[in-house]
Protein backbone atom coordinates (compact mmCIF):
# COMPACT_ATOMS: atom_id res chain seq x y z
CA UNK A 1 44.44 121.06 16.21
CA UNK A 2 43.56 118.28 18.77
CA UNK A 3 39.83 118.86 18.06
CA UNK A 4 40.24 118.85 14.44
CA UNK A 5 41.77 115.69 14.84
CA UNK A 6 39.57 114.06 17.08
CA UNK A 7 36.59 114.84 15.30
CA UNK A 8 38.11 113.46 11.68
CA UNK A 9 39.18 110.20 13.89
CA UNK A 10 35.14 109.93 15.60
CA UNK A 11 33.94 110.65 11.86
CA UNK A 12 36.10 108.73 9.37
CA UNK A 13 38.46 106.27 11.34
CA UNK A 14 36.20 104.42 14.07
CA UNK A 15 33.42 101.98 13.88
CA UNK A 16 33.57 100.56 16.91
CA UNK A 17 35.52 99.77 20.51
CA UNK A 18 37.69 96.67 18.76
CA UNK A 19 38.91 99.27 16.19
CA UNK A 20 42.79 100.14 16.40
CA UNK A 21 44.02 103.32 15.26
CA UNK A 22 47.27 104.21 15.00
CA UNK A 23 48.92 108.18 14.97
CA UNK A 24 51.87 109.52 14.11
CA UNK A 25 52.94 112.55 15.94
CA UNK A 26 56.09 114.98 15.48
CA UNK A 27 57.68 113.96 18.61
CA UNK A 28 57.65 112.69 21.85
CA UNK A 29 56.03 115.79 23.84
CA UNK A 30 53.10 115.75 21.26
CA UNK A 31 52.86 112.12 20.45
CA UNK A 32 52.61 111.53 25.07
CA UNK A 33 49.58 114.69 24.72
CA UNK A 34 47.53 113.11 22.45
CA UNK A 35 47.47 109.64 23.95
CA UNK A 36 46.93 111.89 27.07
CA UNK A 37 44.10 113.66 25.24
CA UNK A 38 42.65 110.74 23.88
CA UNK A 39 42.42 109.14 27.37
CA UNK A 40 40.70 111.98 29.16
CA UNK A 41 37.80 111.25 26.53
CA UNK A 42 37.21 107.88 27.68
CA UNK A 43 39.78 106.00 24.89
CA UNK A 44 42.26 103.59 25.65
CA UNK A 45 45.39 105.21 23.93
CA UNK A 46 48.91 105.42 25.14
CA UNK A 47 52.12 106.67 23.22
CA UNK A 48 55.03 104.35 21.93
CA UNK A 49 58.39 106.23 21.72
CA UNK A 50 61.98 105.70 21.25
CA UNK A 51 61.80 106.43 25.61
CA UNK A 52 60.24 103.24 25.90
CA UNK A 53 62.39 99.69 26.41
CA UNK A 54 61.13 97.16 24.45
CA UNK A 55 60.07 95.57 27.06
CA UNK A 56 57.81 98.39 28.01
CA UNK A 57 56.93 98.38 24.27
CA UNK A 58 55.76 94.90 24.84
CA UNK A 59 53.38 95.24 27.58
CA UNK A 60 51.74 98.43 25.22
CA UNK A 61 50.89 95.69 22.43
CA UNK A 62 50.14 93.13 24.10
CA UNK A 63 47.80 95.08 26.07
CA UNK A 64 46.02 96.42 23.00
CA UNK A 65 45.92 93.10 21.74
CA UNK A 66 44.01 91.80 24.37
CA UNK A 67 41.04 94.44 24.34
């Protein structure tokens, strides 16, 4: 499923290294493997979950903000 999804994101959903995109995943576990999976193939990605303080939350968006 990851590579179906990867490819539809490379095809459809980016145009370029300032492009955001955003996925929704069915829970923790899977939403901390892809941003995992996406990182391993050079992307900046990390997963934003109820685990997270807000503060922690914070530094995610701001750092995303500043790419």
């Amino acid at each position: 499923m990851l590579v179906v999804c990867y490819y539809a994101w490379k095809k459809k959903g980016f145009d370029g290294k300032k492009r955001a995109t955003v996925g929704f995943c069915a829970g923790v576990r899977h939403a901390e493997f892809m941003a995992d999976a996406f990182s391993r193939r050079g992307f900046v990605s990390a997963s934003v979950t109820g685990k997270n303080s807000p503060d922690e939350r914070q530094k995610v968006y701001e750092r995303f903000s500043n790419l």
